[in-house]
C-alpha atoms as a PDB file:
ATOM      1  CA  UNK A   1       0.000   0.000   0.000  1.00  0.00           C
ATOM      2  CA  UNK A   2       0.953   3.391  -0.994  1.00  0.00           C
ATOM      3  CA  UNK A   3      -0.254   6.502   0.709  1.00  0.00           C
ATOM      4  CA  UNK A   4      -0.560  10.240   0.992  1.00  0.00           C
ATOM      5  CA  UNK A   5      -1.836  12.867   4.110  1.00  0.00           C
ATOM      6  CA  UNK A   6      -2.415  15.837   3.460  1.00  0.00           C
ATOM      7  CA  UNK A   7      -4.261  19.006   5.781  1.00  0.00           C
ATOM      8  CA  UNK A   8      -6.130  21.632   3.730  1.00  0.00           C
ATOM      9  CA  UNK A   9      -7.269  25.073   5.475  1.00  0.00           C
ATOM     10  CA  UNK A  10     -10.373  26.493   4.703  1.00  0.00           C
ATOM     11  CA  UNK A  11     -10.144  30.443   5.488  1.00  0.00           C
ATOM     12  CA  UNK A  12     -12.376  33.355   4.749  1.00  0.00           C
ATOM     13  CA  UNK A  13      -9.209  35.156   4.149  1.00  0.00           C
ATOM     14  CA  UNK A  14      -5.692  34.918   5.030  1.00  0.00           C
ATOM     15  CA  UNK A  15      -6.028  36.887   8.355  1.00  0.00           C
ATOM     16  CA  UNK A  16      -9.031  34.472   9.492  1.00  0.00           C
ATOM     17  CA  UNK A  17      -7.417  32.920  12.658  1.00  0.00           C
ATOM     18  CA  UNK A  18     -10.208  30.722  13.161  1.00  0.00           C
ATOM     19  CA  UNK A  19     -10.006  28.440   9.617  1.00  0.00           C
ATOM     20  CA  UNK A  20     -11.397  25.108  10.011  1.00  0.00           C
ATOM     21  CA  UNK A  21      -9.233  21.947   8.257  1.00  0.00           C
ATOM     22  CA  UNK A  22      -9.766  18.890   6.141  1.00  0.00           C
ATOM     23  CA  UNK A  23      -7.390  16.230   6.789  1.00  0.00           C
ATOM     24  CA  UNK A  24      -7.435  13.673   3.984  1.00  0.00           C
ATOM     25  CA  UNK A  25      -5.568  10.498   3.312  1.00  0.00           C
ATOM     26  CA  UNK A  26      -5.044   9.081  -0.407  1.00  0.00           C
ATOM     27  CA  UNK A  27      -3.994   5.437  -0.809  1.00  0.00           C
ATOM     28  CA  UNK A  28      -3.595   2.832  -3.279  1.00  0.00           C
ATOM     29  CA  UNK A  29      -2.061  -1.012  -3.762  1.00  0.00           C
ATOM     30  CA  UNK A  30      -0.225  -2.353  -6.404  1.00  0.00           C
ATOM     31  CA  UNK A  31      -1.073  -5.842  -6.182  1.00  0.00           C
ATOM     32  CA  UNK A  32      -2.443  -6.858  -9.447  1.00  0.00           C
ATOM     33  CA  UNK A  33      -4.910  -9.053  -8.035  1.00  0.00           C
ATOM     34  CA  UNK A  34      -6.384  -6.617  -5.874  1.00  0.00           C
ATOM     35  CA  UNK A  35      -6.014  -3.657  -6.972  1.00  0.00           C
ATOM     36  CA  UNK A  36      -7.876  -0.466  -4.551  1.00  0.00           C
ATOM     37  CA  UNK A  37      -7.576   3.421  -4.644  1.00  0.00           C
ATOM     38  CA  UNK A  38      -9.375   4.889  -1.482  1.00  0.00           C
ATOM     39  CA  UNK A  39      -9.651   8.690  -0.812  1.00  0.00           C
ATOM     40  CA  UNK A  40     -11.041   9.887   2.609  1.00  0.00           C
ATOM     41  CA  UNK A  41     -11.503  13.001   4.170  1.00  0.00           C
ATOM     42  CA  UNK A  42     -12.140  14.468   7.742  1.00  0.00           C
ATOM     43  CA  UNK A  43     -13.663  17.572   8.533  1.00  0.00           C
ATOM     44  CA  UNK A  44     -12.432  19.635  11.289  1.00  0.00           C
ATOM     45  CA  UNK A  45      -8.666  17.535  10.986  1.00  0.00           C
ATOM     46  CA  UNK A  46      -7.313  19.962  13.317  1.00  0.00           C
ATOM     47  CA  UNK A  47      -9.955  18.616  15.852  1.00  0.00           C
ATOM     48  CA  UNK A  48     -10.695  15.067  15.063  1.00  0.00           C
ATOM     49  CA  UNK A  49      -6.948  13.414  14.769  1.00  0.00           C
ATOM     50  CA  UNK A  50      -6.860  14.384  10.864  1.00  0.00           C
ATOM     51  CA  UNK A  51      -5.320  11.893   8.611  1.00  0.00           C
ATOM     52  CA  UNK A  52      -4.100   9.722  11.794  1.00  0.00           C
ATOM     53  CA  UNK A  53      -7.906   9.253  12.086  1.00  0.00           C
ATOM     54  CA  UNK A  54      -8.383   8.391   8.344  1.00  0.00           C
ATOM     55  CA  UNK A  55      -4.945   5.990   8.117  1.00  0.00           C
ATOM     56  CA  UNK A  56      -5.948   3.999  11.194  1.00  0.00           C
ATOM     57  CA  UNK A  57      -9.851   3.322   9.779  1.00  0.00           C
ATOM     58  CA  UNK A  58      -8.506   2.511   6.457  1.00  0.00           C
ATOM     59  CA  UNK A  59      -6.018   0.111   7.456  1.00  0.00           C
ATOM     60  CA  UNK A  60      -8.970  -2.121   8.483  1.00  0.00           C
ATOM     61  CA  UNK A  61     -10.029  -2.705   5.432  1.00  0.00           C
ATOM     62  CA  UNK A  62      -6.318  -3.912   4.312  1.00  0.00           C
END
Protein backbone atom coordinates (compact mmCIF):
# COMPACT_ATOMS: atom_id res chain seq x y z
CA UNK A 1 0.00 0.00 0.00
CA UNK A 2 0.95 3.39 -0.99
CA UNK A 3 -0.25 6.50 0.71
CA UNK A 4 -0.56 10.24 0.99
CA UNK A 5 -1.84 12.87 4.11
CA UNK A 6 -2.41 15.84 3.46
CA UNK A 7 -4.26 19.01 5.78
CA UNK A 8 -6.13 21.63 3.73
CA UNK A 9 -7.27 25.07 5.48
CA UNK A 10 -10.37 26.49 4.70
CA UNK A 11 -10.14 30.44 5.49
CA UNK A 12 -12.38 33.36 4.75
CA UNK A 13 -9.21 35.16 4.15
CA UNK A 14 -5.69 34.92 5.03
CA UNK A 15 -6.03 36.89 8.36
CA UNK A 16 -9.03 34.47 9.49
CA UNK A 17 -7.42 32.92 12.66
CA UNK A 18 -10.21 30.72 13.16
CA UNK A 19 -10.01 28.44 9.62
CA UNK A 20 -11.40 25.11 10.01
CA UNK A 21 -9.23 21.95 8.26
CA UNK A 22 -9.77 18.89 6.14
CA UNK A 23 -7.39 16.23 6.79
CA UNK A 24 -7.44 13.67 3.98
CA UNK A 25 -5.57 10.50 3.31
CA UNK A 26 -5.04 9.08 -0.41
CA UNK A 27 -3.99 5.44 -0.81
CA UNK A 28 -3.60 2.83 -3.28
CA UNK A 29 -2.06 -1.01 -3.76
CA UNK A 30 -0.23 -2.35 -6.40
CA UNK A 31 -1.07 -5.84 -6.18
CA UNK A 32 -2.44 -6.86 -9.45
CA UNK A 33 -4.91 -9.05 -8.04
CA UNK A 34 -6.38 -6.62 -5.87
CA UNK A 35 -6.01 -3.66 -6.97
CA UNK A 36 -7.88 -0.47 -4.55
CA UNK A 37 -7.58 3.42 -4.64
CA UNK A 38 -9.38 4.89 -1.48
CA UNK A 39 -9.65 8.69 -0.81
CA UNK A 40 -11.04 9.89 2.61
CA UNK A 41 -11.50 13.00 4.17
CA UNK A 42 -12.14 14.47 7.74
CA UNK A 43 -13.66 17.57 8.53
CA UNK A 44 -12.43 19.64 11.29
CA UNK A 45 -8.67 17.53 10.99
CA UNK A 46 -7.31 19.96 13.32
CA UNK A 47 -9.95 18.62 15.85
CA UNK A 48 -10.70 15.07 15.06
CA UNK A 49 -6.95 13.41 14.77
CA UNK A 50 -6.86 14.38 10.86
CA UNK A 51 -5.32 11.89 8.61
CA UNK A 52 -4.10 9.72 11.79
CA UNK A 53 -7.91 9.25 12.09
CA UNK A 54 -8.38 8.39 8.34
CA UNK A 55 -4.94 5.99 8.12
CA UNK A 56 -5.95 4.00 11.19
CA UNK A 57 -9.85 3.32 9.78
CA UNK A 58 -8.51 2.51 6.46
CA UNK A 59 -6.02 0.11 7.46
CA UNK A 60 -8.97 -2.12 8.48
CA UNK A 61 -10.03 -2.70 5.43
CA UNK A 62 -6.32 -3.91 4.31
Amino acid sequence: MHGKTGTAELKQSKDDEERKTLGWFNCFTVDSNKPMLIISMVEDGNINGGSRYLIQKIKTLF
